[in-house]
Protein backbone atom coordinates (compact mmCIF):
# COMPACT_ATOMS: atom_id res chain seq x y z
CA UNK A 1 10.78 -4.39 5.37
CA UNK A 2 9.19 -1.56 3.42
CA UNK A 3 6.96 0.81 5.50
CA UNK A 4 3.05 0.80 5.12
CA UNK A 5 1.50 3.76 3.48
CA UNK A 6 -1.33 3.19 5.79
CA UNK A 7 -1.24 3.62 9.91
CA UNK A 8 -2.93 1.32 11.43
CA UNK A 9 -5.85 3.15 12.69
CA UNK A 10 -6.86 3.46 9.14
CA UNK A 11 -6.38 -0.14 8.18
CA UNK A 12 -8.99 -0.52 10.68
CA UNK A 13 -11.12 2.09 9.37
CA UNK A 14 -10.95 0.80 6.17
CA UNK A 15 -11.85 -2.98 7.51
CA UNK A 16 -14.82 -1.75 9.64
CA UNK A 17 -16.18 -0.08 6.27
CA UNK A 18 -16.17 -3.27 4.59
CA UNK A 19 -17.54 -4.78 7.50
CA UNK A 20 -20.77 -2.13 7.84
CA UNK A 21 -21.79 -3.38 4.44
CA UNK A 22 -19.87 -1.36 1.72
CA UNK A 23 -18.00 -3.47 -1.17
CA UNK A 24 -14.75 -4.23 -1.00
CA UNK A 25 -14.01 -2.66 -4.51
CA UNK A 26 -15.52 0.84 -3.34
CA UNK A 27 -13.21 0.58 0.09
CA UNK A 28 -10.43 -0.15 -2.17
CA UNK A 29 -11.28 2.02 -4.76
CA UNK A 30 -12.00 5.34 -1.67
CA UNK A 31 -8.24 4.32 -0.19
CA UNK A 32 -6.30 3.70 -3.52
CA UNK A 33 -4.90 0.12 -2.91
CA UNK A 34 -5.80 -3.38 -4.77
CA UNK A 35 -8.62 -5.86 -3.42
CA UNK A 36 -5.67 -8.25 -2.88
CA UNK A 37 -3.61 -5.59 -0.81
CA UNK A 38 -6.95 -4.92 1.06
CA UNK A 39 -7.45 -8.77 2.12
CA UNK A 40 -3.81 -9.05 2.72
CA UNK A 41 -4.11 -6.43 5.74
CA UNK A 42 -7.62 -7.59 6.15
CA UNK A 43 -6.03 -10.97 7.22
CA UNK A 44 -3.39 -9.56 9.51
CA UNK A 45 -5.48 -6.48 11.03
CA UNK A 46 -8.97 -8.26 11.35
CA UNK A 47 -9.01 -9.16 14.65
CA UNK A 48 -8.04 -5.92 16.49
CA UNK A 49 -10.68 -3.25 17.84
């Protein structure tokens, strides 16, 4: 399996900016990834703090 480009602190980061109220295609846009890519680790990394 092909290493993230991302750790996982900033997965989170990037998920608790959404989260405060900024759009998903800024988030995406700040971090260099695809909305799809962003819900994909959205959907795995959501729950954790």
């Amino acid at each position: 399996m092909r290493k993230s480009r991302f750790i996982e602190a900033q997965i989170i980061g990037m998920i608790k900016e959404q989260e405060a109220g900024m759009p998903t295609a800024e988030v995406c846009r700040r971090h260099g990834l695809s909305t799809a890519t962003f819900y994909k680790l959205k959907a795995k990394y959501g729950g954790m703090d």
